[in-house]
N, C-alpha and C. Protein backbone atom coordinates (compact mmCIF):
# COMPACT_ATOMS: atom_id res chain seq x y z
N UNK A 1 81.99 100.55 108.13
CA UNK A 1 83.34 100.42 107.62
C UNK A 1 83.34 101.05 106.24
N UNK A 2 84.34 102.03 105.51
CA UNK A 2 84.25 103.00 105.07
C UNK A 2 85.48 102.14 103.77
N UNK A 3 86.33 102.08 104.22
CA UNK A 3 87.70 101.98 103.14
C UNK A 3 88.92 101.19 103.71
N UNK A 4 89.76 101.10 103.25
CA UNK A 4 90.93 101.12 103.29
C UNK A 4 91.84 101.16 102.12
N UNK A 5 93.42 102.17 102.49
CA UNK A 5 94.04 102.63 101.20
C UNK A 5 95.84 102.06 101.41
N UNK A 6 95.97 102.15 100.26
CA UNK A 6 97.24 101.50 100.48
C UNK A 6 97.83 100.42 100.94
N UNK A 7 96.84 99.26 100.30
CA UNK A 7 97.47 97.64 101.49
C UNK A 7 98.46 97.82 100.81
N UNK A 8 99.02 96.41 101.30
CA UNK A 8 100.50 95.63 100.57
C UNK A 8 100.01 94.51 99.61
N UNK A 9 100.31 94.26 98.82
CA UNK A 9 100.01 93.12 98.12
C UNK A 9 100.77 91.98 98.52
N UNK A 10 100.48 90.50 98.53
CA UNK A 10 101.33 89.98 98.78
C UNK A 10 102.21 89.16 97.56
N UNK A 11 103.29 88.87 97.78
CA UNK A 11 104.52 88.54 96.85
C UNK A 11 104.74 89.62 95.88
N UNK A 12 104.38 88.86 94.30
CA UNK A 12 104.42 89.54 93.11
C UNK A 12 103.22 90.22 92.80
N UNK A 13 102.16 89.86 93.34
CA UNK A 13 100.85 90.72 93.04
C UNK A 13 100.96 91.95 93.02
N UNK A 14 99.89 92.49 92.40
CA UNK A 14 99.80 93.97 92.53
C UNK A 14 98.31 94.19 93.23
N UNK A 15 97.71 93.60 93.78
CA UNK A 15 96.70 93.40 94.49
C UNK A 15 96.39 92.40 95.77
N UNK A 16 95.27 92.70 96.51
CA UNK A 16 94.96 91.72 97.44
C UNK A 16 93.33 91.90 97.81
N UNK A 17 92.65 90.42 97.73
CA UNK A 17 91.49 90.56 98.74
C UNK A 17 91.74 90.41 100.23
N UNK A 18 90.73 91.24 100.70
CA UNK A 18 90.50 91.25 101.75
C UNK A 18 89.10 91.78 102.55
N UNK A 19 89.30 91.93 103.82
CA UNK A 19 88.05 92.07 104.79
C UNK A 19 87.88 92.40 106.04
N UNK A 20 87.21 92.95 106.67
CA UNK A 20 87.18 93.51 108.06
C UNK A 20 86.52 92.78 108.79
N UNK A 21 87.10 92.54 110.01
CA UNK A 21 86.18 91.54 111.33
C UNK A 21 86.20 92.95 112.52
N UNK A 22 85.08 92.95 113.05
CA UNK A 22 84.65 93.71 113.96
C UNK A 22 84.78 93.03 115.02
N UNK A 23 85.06 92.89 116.22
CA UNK A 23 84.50 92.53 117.59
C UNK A 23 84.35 93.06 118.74
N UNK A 24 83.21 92.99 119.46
CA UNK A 24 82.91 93.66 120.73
C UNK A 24 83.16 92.95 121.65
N UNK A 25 84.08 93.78 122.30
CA UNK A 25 84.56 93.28 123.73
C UNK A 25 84.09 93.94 125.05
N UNK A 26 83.68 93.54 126.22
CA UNK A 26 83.25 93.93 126.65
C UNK A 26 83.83 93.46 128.31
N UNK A 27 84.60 94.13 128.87
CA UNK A 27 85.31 93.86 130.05
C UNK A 27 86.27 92.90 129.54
N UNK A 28 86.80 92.87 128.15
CA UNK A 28 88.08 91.99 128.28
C UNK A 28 87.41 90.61 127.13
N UNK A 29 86.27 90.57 127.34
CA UNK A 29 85.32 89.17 126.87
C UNK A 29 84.54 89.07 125.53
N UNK A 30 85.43 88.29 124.52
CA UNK A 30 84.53 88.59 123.06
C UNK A 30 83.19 88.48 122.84
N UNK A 31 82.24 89.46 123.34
CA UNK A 31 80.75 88.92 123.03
C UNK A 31 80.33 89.19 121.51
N UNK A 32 80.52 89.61 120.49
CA UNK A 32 80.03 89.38 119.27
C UNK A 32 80.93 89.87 117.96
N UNK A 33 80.54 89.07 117.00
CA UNK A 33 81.90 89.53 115.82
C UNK A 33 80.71 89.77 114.22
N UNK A 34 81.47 90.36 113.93
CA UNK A 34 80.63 90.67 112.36
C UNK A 34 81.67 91.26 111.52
N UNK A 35 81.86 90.91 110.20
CA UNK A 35 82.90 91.15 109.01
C UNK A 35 82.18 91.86 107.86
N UNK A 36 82.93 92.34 107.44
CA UNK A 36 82.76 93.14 105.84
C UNK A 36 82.62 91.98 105.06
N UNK A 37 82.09 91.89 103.87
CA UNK A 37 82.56 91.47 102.31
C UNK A 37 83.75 91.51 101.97
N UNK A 38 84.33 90.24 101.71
CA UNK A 38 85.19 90.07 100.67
C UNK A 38 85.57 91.80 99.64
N UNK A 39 86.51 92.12 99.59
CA UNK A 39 86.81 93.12 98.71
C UNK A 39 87.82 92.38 97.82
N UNK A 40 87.63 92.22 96.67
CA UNK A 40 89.03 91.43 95.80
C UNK A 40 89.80 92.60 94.66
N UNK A 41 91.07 91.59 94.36
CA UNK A 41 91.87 92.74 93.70
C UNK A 41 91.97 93.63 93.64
N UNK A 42 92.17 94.13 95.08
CA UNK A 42 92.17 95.67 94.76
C UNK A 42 93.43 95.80 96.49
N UNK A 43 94.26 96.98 96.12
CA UNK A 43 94.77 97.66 97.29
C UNK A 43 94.08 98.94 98.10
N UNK A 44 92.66 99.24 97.50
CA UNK A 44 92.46 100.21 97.94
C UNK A 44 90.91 99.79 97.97
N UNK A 45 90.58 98.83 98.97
CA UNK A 45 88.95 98.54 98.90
C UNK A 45 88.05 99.34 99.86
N UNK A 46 87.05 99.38 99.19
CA UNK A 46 85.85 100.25 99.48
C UNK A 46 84.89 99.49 99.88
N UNK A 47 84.22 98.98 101.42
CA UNK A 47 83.15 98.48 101.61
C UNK A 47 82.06 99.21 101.74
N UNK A 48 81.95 100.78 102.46
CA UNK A 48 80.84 101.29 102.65
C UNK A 48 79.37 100.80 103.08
N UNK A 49 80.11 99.83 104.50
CA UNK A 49 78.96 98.79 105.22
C UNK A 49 78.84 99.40 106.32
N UNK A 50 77.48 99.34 106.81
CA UNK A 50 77.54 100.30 108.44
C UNK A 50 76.98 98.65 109.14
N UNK A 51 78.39 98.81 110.18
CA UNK A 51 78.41 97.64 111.09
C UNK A 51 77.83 97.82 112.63
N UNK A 52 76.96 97.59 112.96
CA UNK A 52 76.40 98.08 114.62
C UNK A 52 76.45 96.88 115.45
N UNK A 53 76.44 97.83 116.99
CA UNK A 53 76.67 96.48 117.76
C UNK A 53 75.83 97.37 118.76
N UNK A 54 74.64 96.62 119.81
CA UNK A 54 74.23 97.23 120.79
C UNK A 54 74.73 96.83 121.73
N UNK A 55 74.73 97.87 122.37
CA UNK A 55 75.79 98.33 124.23
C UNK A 55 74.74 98.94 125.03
N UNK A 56 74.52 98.47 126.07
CA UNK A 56 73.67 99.67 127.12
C UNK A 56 74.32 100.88 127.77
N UNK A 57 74.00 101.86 128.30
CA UNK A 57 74.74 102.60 129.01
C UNK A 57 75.62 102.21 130.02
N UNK A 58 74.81 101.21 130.60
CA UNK A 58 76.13 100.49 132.06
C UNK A 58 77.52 99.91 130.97
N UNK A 59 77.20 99.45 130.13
CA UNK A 59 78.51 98.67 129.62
C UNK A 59 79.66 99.86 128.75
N UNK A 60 79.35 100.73 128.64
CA UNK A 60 79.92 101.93 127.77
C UNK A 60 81.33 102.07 127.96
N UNK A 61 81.54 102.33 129.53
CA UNK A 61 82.47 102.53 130.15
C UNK A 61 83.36 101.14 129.90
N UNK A 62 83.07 99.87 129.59
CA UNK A 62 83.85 99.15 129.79
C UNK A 62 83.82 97.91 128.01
N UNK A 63 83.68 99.11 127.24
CA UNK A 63 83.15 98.66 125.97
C UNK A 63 84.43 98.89 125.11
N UNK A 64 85.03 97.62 124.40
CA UNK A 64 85.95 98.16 123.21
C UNK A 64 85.40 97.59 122.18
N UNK A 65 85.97 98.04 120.63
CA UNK A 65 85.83 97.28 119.60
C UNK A 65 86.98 97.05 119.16
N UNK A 66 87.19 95.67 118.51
CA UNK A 66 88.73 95.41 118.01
C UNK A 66 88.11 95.35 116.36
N UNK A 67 88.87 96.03 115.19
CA UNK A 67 88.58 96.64 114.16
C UNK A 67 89.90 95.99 113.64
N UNK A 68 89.86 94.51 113.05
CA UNK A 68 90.78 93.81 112.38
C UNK A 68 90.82 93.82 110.81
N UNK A 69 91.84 94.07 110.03
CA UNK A 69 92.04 93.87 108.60
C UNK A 69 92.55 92.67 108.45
N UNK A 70 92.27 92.09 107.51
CA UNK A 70 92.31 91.06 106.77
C UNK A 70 92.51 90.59 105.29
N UNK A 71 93.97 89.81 105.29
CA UNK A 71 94.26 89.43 103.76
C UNK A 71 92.95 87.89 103.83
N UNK A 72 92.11 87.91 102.96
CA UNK A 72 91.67 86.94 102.11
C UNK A 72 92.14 85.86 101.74
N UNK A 73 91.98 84.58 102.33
CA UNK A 73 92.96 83.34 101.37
C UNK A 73 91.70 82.06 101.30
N UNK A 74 91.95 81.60 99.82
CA UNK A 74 90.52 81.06 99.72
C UNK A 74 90.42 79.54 100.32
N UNK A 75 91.65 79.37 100.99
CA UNK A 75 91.69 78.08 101.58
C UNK A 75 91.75 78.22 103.05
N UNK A 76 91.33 79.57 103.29
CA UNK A 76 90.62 79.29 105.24
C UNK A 76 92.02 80.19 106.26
N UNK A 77 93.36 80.33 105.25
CA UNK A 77 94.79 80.81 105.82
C UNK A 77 94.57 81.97 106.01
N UNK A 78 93.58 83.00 106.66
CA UNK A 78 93.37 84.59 106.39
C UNK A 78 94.44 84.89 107.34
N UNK A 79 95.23 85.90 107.04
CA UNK A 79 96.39 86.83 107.52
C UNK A 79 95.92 88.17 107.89
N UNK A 80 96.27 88.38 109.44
CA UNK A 80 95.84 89.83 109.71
C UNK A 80 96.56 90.53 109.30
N UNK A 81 96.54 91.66 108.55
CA UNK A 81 96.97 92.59 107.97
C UNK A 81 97.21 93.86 109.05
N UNK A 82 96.46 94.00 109.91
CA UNK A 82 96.95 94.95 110.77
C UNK A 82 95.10 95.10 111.92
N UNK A 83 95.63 96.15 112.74
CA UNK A 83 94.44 96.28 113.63
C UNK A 83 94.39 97.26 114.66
N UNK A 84 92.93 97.96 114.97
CA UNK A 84 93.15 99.15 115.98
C UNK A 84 92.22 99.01 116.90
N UNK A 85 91.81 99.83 117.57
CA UNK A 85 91.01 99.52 119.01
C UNK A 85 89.92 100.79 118.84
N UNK A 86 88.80 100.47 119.21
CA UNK A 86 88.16 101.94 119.48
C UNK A 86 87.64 101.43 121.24
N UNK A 87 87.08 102.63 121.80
CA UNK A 87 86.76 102.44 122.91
C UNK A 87 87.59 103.34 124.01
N UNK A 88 86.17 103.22 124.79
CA UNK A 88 86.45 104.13 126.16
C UNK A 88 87.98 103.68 126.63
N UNK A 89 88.73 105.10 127.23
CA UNK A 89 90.24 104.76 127.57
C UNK A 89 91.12 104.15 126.45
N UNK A 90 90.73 104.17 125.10
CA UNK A 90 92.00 103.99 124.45
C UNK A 90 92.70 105.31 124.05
N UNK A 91 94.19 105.13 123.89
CA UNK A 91 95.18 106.12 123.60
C UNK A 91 94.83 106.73 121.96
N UNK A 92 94.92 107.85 121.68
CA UNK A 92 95.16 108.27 120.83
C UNK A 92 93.52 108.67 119.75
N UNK A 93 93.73 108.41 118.38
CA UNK A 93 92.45 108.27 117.69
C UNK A 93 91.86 107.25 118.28
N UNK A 94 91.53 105.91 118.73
CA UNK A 94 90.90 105.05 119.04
C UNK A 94 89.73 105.67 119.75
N UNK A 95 90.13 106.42 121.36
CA UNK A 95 89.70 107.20 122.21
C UNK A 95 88.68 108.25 121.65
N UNK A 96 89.70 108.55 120.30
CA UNK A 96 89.15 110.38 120.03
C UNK A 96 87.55 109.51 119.19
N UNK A 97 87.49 108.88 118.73
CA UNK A 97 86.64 108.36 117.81
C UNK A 97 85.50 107.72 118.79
N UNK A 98 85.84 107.30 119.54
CA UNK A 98 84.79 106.73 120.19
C UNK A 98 83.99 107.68 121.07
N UNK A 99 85.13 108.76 121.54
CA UNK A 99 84.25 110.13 122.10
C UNK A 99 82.88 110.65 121.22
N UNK A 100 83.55 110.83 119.81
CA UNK A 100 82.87 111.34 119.07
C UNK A 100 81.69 110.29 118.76
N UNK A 101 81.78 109.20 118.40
CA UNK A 101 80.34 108.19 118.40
C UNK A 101 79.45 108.57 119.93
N UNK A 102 80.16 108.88 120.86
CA UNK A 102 79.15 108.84 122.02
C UNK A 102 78.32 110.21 121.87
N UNK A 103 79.18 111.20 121.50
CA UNK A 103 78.15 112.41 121.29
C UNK A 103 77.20 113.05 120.29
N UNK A 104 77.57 111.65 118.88
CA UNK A 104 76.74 111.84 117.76
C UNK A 104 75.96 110.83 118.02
N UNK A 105 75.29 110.06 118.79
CA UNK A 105 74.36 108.80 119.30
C UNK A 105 73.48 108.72 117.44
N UNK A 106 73.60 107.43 117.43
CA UNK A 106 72.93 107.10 115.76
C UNK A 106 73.33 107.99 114.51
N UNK A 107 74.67 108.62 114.82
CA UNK A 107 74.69 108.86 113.53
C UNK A 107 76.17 108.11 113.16
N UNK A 108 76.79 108.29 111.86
CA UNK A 108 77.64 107.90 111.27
C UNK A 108 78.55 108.55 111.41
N UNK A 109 79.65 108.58 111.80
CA UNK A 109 80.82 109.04 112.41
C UNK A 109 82.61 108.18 112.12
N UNK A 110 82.80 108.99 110.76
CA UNK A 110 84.15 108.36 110.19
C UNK A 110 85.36 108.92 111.07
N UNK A 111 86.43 108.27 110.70
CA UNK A 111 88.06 108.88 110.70
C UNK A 111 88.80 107.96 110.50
N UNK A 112 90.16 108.04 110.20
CA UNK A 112 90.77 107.11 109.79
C UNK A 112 91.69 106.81 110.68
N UNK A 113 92.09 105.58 110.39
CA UNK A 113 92.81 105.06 111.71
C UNK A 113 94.12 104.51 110.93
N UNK A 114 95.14 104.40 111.66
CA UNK A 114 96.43 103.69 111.25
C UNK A 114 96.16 102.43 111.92
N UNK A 115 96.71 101.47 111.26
CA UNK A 115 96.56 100.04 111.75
C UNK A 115 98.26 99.60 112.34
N UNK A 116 97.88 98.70 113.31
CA UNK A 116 99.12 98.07 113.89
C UNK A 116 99.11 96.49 113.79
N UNK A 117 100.67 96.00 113.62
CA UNK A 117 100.43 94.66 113.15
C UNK A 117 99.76 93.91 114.18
C-alpha cells in the first residue's frame, strides 16, 4: 500500500487519520485480513507498506482482494471512507492490476485506483 491523496476531512478539520484493511477473499469467503498503520493528520497519507497474501495457483482464478480505506476514530467508530476490488474478472483497473501482479510474480506493482463508497 503506497498512498492515498485527497481524503475529505471530516466536519471542520482540515485533516484526518486513517488506514487500510486488506482482505482476501476467496470464492466469496473472507480468509485473511491485514491493515496499514494508523496515518494521522494528514489528507494525503503515505504508508509505503508491502502487504502479501499467499494464493496457490488453483485458487487464482477465484481470488479477490477487497482494498478498504478507512477514517480512524479512537473510540473503535472507524468509517469506511471508500473501497475497490482487485482480482481475477473484476471490471475496469481492479482487473487491469491484478493482470499485471500475475505477470510480474514477486515484484511490486503500483496504480492507482478510485475508491467507491
Amino acid at each position: 500500500m503506497m498512498k492515498a491523496k485527497d481524503l475529505k476531512p471530516v466536519n471542520q478539520q482540515q485533516s484526518c487519520d486513517s488506514f487500510v484493511k486488506m482482505t482476501l477473499l476467496i470464492d466469496g469467503r473472507k480468509i485473511k485480513k491485514k491493515k496499514t498503520t494508523v496515518r494521522r493528520a494528514t489528507v494525503n497519507p503515505i504508508w509505503n507498506e508491502a502487504i502479501t497474501f499467499t494464493v496457490t495457483q488453483e485458487q487464482l482464478g477465484k481470488t479477490k482482494i477487497d482494498i478498504a480505506l478507512f477514517r480512524h476514530d479512537l473510540l473503535g467508530n472507524n468509517e469506511v471512507m471508500g473501497r475497490c476490488f482487485l482480482g481475477h474478472g473484476q471490471p475496469g483497473k481492479g482487473g487491469q492490476h491484478w493482470g499485471d501482479m500475475l505477470q510480474n510474480f514477486r515484484k511490486a506493482v503500483a496504480h492507482w485506483h478510485d475508491l467507491m463508497k
